[in-house]
C-alpha atoms as a PDB file:
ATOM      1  CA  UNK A   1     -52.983 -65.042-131.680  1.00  0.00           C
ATOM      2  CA  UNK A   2     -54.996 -62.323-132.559  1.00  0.00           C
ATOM      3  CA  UNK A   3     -54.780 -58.610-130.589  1.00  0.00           C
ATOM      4  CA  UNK A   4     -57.484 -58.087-128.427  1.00  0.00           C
ATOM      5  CA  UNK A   5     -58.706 -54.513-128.160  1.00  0.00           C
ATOM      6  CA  UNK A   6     -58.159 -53.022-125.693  1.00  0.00           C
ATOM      7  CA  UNK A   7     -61.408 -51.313-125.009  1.00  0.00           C
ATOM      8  CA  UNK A   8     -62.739 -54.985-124.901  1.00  0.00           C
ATOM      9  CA  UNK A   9     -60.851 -55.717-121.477  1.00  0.00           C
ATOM     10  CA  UNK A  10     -62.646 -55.341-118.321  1.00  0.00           C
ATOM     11  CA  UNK A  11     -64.041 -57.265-115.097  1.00  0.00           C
ATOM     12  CA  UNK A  12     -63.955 -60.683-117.235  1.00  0.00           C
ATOM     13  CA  UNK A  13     -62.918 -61.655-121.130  1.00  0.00           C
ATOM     14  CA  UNK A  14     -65.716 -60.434-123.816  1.00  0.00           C
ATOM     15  CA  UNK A  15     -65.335 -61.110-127.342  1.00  0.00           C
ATOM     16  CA  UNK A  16     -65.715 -58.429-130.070  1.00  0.00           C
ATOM     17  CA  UNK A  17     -69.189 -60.735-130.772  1.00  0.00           C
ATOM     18  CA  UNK A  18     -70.491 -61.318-127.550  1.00  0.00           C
ATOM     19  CA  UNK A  19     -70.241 -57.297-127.098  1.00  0.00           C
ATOM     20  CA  UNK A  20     -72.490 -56.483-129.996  1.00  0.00           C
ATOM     21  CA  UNK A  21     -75.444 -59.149-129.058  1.00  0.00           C
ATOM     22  CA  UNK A  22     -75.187 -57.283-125.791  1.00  0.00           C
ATOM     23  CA  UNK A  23     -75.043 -54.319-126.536  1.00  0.00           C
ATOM     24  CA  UNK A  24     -78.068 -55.332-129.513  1.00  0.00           C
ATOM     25  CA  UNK A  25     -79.895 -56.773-127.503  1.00  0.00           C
ATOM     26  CA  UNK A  26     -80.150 -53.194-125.392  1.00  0.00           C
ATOM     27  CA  UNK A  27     -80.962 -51.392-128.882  1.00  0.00           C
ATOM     28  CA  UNK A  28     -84.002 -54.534-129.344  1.00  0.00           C
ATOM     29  CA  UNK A  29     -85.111 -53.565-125.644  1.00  0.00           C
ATOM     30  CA  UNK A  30     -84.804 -50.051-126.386  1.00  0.00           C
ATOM     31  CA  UNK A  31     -86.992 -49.799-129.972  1.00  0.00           C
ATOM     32  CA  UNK A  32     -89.690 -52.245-127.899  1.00  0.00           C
ATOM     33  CA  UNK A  33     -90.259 -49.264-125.852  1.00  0.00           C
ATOM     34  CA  UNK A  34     -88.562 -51.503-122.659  1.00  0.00           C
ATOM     35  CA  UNK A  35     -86.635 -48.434-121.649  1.00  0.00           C
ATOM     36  CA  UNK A  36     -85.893 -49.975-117.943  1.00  0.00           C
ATOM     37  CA  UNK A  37     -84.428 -53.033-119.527  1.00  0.00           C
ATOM     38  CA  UNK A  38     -82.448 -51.521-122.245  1.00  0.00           C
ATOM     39  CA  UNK A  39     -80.728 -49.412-119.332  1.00  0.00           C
ATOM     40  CA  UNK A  40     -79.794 -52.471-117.398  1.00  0.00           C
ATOM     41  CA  UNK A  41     -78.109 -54.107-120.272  1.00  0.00           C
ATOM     42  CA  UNK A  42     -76.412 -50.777-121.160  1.00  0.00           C
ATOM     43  CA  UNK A  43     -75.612 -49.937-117.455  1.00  0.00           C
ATOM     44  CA  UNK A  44     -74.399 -53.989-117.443  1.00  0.00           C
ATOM     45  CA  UNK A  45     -72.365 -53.740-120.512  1.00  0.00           C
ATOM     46  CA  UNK A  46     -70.360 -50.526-118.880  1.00  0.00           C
ATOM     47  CA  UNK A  47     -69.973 -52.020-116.252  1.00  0.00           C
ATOM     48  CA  UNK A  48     -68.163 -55.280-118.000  1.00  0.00           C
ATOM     49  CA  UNK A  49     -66.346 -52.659-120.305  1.00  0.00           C
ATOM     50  CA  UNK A  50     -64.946 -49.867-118.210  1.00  0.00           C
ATOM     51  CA  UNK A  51     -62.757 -48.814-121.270  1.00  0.00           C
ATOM     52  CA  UNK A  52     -65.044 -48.501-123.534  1.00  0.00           C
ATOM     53  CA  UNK A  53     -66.987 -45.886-125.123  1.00  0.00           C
ATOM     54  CA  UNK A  54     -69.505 -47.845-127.247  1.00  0.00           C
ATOM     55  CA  UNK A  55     -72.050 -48.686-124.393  1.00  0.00           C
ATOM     56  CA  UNK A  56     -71.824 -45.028-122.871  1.00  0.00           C
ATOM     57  CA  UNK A  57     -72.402 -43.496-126.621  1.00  0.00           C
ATOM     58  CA  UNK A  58     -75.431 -46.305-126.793  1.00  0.00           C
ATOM     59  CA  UNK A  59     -76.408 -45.348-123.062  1.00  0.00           C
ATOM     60  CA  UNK A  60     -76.672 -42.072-124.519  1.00  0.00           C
ATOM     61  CA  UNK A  61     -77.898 -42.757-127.586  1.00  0.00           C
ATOM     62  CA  UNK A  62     -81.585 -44.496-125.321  1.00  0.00           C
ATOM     63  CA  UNK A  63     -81.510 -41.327-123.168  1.00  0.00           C
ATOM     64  CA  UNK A  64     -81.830 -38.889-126.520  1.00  0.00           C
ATOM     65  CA  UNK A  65     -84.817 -41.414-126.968  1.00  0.00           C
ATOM     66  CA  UNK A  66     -86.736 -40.689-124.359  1.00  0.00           C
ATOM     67  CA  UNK A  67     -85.622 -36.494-124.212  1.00  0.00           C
ATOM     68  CA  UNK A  68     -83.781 -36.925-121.569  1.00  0.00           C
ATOM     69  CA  UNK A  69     -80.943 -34.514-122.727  1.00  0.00           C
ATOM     70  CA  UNK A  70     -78.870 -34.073-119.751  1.00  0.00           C
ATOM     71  CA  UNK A  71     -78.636 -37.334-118.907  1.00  0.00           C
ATOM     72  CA  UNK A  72     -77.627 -38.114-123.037  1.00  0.00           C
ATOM     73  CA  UNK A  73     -75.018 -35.210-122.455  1.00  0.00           C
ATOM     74  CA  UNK A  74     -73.554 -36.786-119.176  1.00  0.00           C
ATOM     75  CA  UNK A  75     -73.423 -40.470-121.147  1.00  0.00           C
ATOM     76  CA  UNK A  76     -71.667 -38.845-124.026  1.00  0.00           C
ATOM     77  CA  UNK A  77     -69.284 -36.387-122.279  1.00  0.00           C
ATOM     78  CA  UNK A  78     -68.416 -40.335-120.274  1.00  0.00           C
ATOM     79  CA  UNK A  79     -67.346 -41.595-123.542  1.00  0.00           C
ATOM     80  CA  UNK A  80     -65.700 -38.522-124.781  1.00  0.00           C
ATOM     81  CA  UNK A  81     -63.345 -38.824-121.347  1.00  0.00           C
ATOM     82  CA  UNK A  82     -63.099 -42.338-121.983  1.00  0.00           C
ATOM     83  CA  UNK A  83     -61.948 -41.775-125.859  1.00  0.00           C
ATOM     84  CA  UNK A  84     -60.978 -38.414-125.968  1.00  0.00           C
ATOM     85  CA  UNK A  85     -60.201 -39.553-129.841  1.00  0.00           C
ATOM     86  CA  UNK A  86     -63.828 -40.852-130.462  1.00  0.00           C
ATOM     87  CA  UNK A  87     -65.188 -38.974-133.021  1.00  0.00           C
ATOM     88  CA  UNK A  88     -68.722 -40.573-132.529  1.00  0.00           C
ATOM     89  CA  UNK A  89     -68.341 -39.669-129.357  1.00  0.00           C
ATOM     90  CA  UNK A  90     -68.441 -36.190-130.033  1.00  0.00           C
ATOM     91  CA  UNK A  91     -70.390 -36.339-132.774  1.00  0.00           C
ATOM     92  CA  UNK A  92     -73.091 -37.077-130.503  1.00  0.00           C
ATOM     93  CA  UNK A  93     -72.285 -34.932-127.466  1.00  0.00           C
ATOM     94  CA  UNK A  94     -72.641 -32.157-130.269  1.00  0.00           C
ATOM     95  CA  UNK A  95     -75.857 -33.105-131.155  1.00  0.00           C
ATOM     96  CA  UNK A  96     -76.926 -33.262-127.725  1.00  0.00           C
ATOM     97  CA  UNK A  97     -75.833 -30.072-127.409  1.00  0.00           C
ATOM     98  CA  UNK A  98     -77.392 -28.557-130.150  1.00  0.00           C
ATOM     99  CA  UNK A  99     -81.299 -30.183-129.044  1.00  0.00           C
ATOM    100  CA  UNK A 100     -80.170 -28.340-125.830  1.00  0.00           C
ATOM    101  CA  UNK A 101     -79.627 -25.146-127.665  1.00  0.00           C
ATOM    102  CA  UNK A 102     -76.426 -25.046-127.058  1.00  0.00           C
ATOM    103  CA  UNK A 103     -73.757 -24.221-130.056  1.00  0.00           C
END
């Protein structure tokens, strides 16, 4: 039986796969300009994995999108408490930080 990771386990069972066409899906919605859609299907994929720190970085990642800066920062600094070892994470609460003018 194969280890499931742990970052995968949440309200019910999602596979590694059924994760990425979610969280794909979002990124489609997202380049399609559907900015109220991808959020739901980010917001929903957080929501099904409460460990995780993909779908806040990708949360994050739609905000920086749209300039919404703070609200990229907030997503990120989720993940980073999340994952205090994910180095995208930080990666892009840095950059964040850095369109905010911050060091």
């Amino acid at each position: 039986m194969a280890e499931q990771d742990e970052s995968l386990v949440g309200i019910v069972e999602v596979s590694r796969q059924e994760a990425k066409i979610l969280l794909e899906a979002g990124f489609i919605y997202m380049e399609m300009g559907k900015f109220q859609e991808a959020d739901e299907v980010f917001q929903g994929v957080c929501s099904l994995l409460p460990k995780s720190d993909v779908p806040r970085i990708a949360l994050g990642q739609m905000y920086m999108s749209q300039g919404r800066i703070d609200e990229a920062i907030q997503s990120y600094k989720n993940a980073v408490k999340l994952r205090p070892n994910s180095a995208s994470a930080h990666a892009f609460l840095g950059e964040a930080y850095l369109f905010r003018g911050k060091p």
